[in-house]
Protein backbone atom coordinates (compact mmCIF):
# COMPACT_ATOMS: atom_id res chain seq x y z
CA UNK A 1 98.80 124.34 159.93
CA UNK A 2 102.43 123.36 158.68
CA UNK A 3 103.84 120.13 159.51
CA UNK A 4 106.66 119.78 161.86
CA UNK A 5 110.41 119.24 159.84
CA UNK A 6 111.86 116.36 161.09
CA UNK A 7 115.53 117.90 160.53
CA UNK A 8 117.38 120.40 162.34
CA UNK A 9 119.78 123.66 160.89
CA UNK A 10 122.22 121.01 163.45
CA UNK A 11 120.76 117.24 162.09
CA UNK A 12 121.96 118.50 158.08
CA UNK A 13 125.21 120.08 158.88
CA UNK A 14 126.16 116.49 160.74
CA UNK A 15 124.81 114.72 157.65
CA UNK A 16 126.71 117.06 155.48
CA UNK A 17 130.01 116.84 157.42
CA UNK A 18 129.34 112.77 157.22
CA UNK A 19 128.96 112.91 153.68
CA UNK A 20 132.23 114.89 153.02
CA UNK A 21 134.01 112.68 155.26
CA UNK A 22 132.74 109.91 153.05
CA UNK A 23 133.89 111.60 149.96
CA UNK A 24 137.39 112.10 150.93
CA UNK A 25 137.58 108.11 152.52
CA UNK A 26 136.45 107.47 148.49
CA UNK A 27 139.60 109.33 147.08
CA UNK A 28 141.80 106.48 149.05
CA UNK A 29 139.52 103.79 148.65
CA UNK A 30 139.19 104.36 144.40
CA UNK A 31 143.08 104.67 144.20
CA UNK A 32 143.61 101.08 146.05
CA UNK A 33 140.81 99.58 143.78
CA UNK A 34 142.11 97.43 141.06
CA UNK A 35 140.40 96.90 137.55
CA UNK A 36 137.60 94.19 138.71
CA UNK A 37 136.41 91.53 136.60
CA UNK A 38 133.53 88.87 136.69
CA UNK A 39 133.69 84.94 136.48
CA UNK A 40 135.01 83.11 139.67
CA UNK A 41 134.95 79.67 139.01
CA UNK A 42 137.65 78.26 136.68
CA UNK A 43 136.56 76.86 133.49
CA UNK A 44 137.87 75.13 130.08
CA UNK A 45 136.82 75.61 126.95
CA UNK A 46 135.14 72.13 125.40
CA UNK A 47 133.47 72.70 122.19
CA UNK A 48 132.65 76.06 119.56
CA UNK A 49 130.80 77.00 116.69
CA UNK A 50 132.26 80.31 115.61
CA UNK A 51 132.37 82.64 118.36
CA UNK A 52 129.96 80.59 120.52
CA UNK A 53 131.85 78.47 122.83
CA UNK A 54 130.72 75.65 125.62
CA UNK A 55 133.14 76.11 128.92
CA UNK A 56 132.84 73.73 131.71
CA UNK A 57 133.33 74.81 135.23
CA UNK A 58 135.71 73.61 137.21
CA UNK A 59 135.12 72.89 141.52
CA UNK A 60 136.87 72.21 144.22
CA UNK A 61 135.99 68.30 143.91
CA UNK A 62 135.04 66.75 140.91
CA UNK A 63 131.44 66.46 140.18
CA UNK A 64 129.09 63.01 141.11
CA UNK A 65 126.58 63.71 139.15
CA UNK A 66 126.62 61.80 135.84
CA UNK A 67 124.14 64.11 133.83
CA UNK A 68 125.18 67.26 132.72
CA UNK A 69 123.97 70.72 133.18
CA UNK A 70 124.07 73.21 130.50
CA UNK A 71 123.48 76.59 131.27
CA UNK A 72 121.84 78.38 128.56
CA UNK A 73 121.64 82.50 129.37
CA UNK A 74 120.04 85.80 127.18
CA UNK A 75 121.56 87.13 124.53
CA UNK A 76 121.38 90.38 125.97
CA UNK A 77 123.96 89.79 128.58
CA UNK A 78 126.99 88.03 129.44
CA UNK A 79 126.02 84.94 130.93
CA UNK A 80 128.23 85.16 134.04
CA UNK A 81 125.70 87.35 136.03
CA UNK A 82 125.60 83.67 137.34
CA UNK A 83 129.17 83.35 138.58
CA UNK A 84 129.61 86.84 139.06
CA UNK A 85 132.23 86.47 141.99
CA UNK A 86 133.16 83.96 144.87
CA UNK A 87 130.40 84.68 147.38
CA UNK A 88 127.79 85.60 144.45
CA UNK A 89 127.55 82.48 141.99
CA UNK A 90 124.80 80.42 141.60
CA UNK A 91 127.54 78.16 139.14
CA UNK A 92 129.75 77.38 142.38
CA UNK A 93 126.63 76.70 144.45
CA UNK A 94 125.82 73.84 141.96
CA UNK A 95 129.76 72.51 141.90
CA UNK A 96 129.87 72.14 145.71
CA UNK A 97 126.67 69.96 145.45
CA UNK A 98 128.02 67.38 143.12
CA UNK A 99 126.55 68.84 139.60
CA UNK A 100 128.44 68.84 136.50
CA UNK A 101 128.20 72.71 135.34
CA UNK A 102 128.75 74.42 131.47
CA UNK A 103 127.74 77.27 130.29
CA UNK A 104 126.56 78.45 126.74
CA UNK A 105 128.27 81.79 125.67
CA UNK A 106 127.07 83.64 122.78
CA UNK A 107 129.86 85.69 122.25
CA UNK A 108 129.50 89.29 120.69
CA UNK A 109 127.93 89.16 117.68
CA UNK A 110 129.27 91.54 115.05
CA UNK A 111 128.17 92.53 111.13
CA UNK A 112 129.08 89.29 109.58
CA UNK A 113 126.24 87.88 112.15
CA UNK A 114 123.50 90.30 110.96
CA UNK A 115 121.34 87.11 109.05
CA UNK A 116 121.49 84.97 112.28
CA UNK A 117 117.96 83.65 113.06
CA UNK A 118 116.31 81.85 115.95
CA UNK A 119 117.02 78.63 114.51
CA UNK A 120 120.84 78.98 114.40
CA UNK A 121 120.80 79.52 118.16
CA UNK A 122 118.37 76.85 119.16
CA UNK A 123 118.84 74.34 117.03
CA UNK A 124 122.66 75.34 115.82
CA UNK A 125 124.24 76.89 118.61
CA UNK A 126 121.99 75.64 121.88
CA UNK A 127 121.49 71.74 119.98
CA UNK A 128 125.31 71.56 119.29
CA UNK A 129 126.66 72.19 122.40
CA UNK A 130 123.87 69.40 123.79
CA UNK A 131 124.71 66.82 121.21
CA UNK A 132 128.15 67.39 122.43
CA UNK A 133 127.57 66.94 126.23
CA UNK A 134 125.24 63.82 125.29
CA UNK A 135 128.51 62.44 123.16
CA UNK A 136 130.69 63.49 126.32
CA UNK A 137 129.14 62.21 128.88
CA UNK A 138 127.73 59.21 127.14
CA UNK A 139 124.19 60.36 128.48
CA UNK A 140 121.19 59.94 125.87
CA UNK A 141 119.62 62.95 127.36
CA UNK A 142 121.20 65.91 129.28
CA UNK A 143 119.78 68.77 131.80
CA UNK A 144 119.01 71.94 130.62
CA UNK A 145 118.62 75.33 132.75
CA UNK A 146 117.62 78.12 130.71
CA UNK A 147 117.66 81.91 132.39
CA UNK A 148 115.65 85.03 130.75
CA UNK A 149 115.23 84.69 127.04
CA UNK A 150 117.82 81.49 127.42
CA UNK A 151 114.70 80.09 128.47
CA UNK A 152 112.69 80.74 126.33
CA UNK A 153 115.16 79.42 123.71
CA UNK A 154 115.46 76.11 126.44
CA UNK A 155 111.78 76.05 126.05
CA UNK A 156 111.69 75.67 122.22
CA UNK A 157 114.37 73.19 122.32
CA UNK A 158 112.62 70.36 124.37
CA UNK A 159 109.96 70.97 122.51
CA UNK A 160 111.64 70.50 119.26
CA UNK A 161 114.18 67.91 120.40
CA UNK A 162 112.47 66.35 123.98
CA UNK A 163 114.45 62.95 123.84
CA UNK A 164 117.66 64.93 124.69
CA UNK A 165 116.30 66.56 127.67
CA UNK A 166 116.29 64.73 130.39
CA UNK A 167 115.55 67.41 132.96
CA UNK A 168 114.35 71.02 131.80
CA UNK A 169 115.06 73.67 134.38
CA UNK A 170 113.59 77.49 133.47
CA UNK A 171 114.59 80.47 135.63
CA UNK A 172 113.19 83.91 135.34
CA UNK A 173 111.54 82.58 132.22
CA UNK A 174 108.94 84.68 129.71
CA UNK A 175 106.23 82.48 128.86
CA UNK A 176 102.93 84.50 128.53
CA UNK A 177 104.52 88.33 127.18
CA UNK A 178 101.41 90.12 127.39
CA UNK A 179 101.00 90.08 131.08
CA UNK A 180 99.55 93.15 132.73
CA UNK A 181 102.18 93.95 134.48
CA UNK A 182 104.73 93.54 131.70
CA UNK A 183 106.10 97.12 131.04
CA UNK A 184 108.63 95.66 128.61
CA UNK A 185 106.03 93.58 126.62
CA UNK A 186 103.69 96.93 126.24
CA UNK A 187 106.94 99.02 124.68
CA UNK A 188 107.18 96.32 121.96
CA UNK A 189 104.30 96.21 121.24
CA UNK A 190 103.65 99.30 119.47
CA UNK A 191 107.39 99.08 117.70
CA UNK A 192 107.71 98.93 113.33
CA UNK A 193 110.08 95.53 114.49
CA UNK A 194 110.83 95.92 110.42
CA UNK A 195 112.00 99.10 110.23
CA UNK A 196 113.76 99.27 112.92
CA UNK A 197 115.74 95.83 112.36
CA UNK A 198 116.04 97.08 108.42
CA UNK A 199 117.70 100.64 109.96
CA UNK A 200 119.92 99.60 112.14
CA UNK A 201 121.16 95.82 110.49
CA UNK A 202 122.30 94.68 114.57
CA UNK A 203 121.05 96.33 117.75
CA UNK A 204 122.84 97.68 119.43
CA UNK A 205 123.85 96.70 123.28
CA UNK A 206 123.62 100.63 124.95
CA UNK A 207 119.55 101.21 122.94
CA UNK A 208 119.13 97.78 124.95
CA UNK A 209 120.89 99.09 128.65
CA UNK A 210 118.80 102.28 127.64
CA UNK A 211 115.63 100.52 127.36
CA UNK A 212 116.00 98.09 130.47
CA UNK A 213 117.53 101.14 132.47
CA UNK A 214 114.39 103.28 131.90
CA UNK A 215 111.89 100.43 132.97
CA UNK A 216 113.25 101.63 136.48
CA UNK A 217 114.51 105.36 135.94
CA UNK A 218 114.77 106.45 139.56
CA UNK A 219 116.25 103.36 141.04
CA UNK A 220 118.70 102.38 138.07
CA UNK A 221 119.93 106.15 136.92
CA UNK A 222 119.78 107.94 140.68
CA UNK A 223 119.04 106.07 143.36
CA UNK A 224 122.16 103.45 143.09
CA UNK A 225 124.47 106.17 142.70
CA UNK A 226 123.48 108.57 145.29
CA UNK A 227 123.88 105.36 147.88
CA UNK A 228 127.37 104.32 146.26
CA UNK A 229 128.22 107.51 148.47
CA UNK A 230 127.44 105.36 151.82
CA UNK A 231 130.07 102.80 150.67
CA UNK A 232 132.90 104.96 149.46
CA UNK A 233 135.13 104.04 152.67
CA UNK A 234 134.42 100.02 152.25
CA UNK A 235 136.98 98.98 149.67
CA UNK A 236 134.99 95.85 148.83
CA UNK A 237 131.65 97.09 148.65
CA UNK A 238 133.31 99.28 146.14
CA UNK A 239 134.76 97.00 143.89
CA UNK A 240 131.24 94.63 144.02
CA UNK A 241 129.67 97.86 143.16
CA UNK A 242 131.88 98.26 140.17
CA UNK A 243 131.60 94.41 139.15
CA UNK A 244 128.22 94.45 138.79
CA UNK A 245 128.57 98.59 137.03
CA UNK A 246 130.85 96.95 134.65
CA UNK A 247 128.63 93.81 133.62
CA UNK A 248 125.53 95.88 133.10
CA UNK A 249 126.82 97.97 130.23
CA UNK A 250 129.56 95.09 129.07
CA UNK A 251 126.44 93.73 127.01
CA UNK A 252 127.14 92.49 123.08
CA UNK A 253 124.87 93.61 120.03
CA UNK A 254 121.75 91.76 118.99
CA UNK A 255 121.64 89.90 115.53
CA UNK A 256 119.44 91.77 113.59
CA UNK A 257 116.86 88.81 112.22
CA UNK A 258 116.85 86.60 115.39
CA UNK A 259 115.87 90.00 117.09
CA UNK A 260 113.18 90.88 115.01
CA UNK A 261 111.46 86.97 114.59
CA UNK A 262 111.79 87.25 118.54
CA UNK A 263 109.86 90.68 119.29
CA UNK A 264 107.60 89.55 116.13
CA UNK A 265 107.07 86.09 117.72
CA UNK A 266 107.30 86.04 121.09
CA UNK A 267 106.50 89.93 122.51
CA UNK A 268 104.25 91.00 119.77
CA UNK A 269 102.20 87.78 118.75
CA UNK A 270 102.43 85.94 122.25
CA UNK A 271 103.12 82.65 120.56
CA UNK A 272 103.67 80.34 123.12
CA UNK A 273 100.21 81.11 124.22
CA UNK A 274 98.99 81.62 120.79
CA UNK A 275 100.91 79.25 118.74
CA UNK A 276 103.50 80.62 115.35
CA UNK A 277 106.78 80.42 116.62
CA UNK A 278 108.41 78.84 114.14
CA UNK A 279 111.85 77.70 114.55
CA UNK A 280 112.79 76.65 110.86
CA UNK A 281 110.05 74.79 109.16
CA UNK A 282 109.19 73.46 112.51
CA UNK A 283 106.40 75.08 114.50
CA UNK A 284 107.42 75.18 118.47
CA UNK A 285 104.27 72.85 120.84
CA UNK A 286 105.17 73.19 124.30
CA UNK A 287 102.56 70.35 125.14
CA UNK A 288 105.48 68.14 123.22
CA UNK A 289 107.24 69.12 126.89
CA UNK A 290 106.91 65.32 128.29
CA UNK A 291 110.26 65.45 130.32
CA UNK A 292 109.89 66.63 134.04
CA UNK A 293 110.02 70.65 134.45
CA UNK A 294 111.38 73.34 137.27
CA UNK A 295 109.68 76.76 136.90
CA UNK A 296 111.68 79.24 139.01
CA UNK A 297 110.07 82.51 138.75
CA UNK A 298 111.10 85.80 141.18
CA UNK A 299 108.53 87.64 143.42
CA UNK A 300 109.47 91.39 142.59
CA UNK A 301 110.56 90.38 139.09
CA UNK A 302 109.77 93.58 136.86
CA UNK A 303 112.03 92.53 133.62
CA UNK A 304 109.61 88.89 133.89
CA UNK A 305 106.59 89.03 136.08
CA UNK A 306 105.67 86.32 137.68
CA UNK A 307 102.83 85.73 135.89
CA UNK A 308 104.29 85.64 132.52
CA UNK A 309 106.66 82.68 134.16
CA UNK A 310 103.91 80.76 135.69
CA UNK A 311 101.73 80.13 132.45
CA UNK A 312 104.22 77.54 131.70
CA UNK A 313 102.80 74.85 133.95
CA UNK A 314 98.86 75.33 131.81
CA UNK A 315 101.19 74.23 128.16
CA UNK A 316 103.54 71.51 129.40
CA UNK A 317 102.21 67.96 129.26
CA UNK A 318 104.14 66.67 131.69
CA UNK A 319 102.85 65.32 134.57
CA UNK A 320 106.33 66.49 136.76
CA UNK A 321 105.55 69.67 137.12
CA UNK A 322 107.04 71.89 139.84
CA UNK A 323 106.87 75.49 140.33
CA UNK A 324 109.70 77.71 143.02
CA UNK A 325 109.06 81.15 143.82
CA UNK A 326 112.10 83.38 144.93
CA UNK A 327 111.58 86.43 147.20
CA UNK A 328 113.49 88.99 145.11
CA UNK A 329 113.72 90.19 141.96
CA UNK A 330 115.85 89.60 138.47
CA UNK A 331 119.03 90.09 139.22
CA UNK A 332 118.75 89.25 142.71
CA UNK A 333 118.08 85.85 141.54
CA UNK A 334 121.65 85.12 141.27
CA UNK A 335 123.53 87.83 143.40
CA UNK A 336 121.87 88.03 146.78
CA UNK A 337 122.57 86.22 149.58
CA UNK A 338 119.39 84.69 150.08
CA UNK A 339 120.34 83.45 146.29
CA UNK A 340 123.42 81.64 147.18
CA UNK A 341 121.26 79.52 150.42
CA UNK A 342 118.16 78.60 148.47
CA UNK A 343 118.34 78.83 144.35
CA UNK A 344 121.29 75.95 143.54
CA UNK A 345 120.01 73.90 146.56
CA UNK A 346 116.41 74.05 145.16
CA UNK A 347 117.95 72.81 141.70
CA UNK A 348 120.34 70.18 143.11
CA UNK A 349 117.38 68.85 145.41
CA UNK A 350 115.05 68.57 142.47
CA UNK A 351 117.78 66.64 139.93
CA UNK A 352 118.73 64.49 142.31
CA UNK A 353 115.59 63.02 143.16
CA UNK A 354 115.47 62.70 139.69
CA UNK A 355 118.69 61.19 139.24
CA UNK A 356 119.23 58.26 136.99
């Protein structure tokens, strides 16, 4: 016996009429849409090496809190996924609540960068701009929030350096990468990291949008654009669609050696786990982790499971160790609403009981 449709010949001509109606509202509403951009929150320039700079934000009120936060995001992206606009940034979250805010850009890395290595961005790059926030602020030790891969970087950094870490925060952090349900962790793992790095000098940022696009091939190359149809006639659910369009694929190239000690390192060899990441001559101990420690990790994370986040708290040594799960995914981390009312409250809450 067939199943009953649940349509009508009259049920998909309405639908189709609705749809062309939406179509034609879309002509109007793409002609009134200016260019958008990302980054809300006003913010200075303080310090550079190269074309990595240090920017501090700027609030509405100037901050009370008299340690520092440094932001320190992926290389992969642009780190203002985390003041993406006014009503999405976990950055102005943190201002209204009194923190001192700066963020760590990498800039886009071109030829002349192909040789960078791991240790130029932890211990050049990431320790440069924290000696220079300990010199600013007159603080012997500063707090550090590392996102993604930024975290993992955060992570080898107290390790290395822990007196100038007061307070290490990771979100969305990889810690074990050979986690079941790690579907980026089982690509690499079966990738010539040699030949690849030795072929192509850089990587470049569209094989890495390619890559992370295909983890989720129906959502991220169909799905979002069949339902940008629904919001056609909404001018600014048009240009937040377009904000966070034109982020995605404004990512930079990947220095060629710090990419390939990373996969070899971290992906392929598991070495937080397993011990060899070498940053330098120096070998990275996370039990050297003595300061106190936020794990933020999200539920339906499927760049960073949450498993591979919460193996942190079995290799630090401290004994202030705090874990907050967020019900959403990556990116939802810092864009939804639910975002904005619990992720820069959580932090806040947690520094300042740990104020000085």
């Amino acid at each position: 016996m067939n199943a009953p449709l649940h349509f009508t010949a009259e049920s998909l001509a309405e639908e189709a009429m609705g749809v062309q109606a939406k179509l034609r509202a879309g002509l109007d509403t793409l002609r009134q849409v200016d260019d958008v951009d990302y980054g809300a929150t006003a913010k200075e320039e303080v310090w550079r090496d190269g074309r990595v700079v240090l920017y501090r934000f700027r609030g509405e009120r100037e901050p009370t809190a008299t340690v520092p936060v440094l932001i320190a995001y992926a290389l992969v992206n642009r780190p203002y996924m985390t003041d993406l606009q006014a009503d999405k940034s976990i950055v102005r979250g943190l201002l209204e609540r009194g923190e001192d805010v700066y963020i760590l850009d990498w800039g886009y890395p071109d030829r002349s960068d192909r040789y960078l290595e791991l240790e130029d961005y932890i211990q050049r790059f990431l320790g440069g701009a924290v000696d220079h926030l300990r010199h600013r602020s007159g603080q012997e030790a500063i707090n550090l929030l590392g996102i993604c891969q930024g975290g993992a970087f955060s992570l080898c950094y107290a390790a290395l350096n822990p007196a100038k870490v007061r307070n290490l925060i990771t979100m969305v952090t990889p810690v074990d990468f050979h986690t079941e349900g790690n579907m980026l962790s089982h690509w690499t793992q079966g990738i010539d990291v040699d030949q690849f790095v030795d072929t192509l000098g850089n990587v470049p940022a569209d094989l890495m949008n390619w890559c992370y696009l295909t983890l989720k091939p129906w959502r991220l190359f169909v799905q979002k654009y069949v339902g940008l149809v629904d919001i056609l006639d909404n001018r600014q659910a048009v240009e937040d669609f377009l904000r966070m369009e034109k982020w995605i694929f404004d990512s930079p190239d990947l220095a060629g050696e710090a990419f390939r000690q990373f996969i070899k390192m971290f992906y392929q060899a598991n070495g937080f786990l397993k011990g060899g990441i070498r940053i330098g001559e120096r070998e990275v101990d996370l039990s050297r982790i003595t300061m106190p420690v936020l794990n933020i990790y999200a539920l339906q994370d499927h760049l960073v499971p949450p498993a591979a986040s919460q193996a942190l708290g079995g290799l630090v040594a401290t004994d202030d160790y705090t874990e907050h799960s967020f019900r959403g995914g990556h990116i939802g981390i810092y864009v939804s609403g639910r975002a904005q009312r619990e992720v820069p409250e959580a932090i806040h809450d947690w520094l300042d009981q740990r104020s000085p």
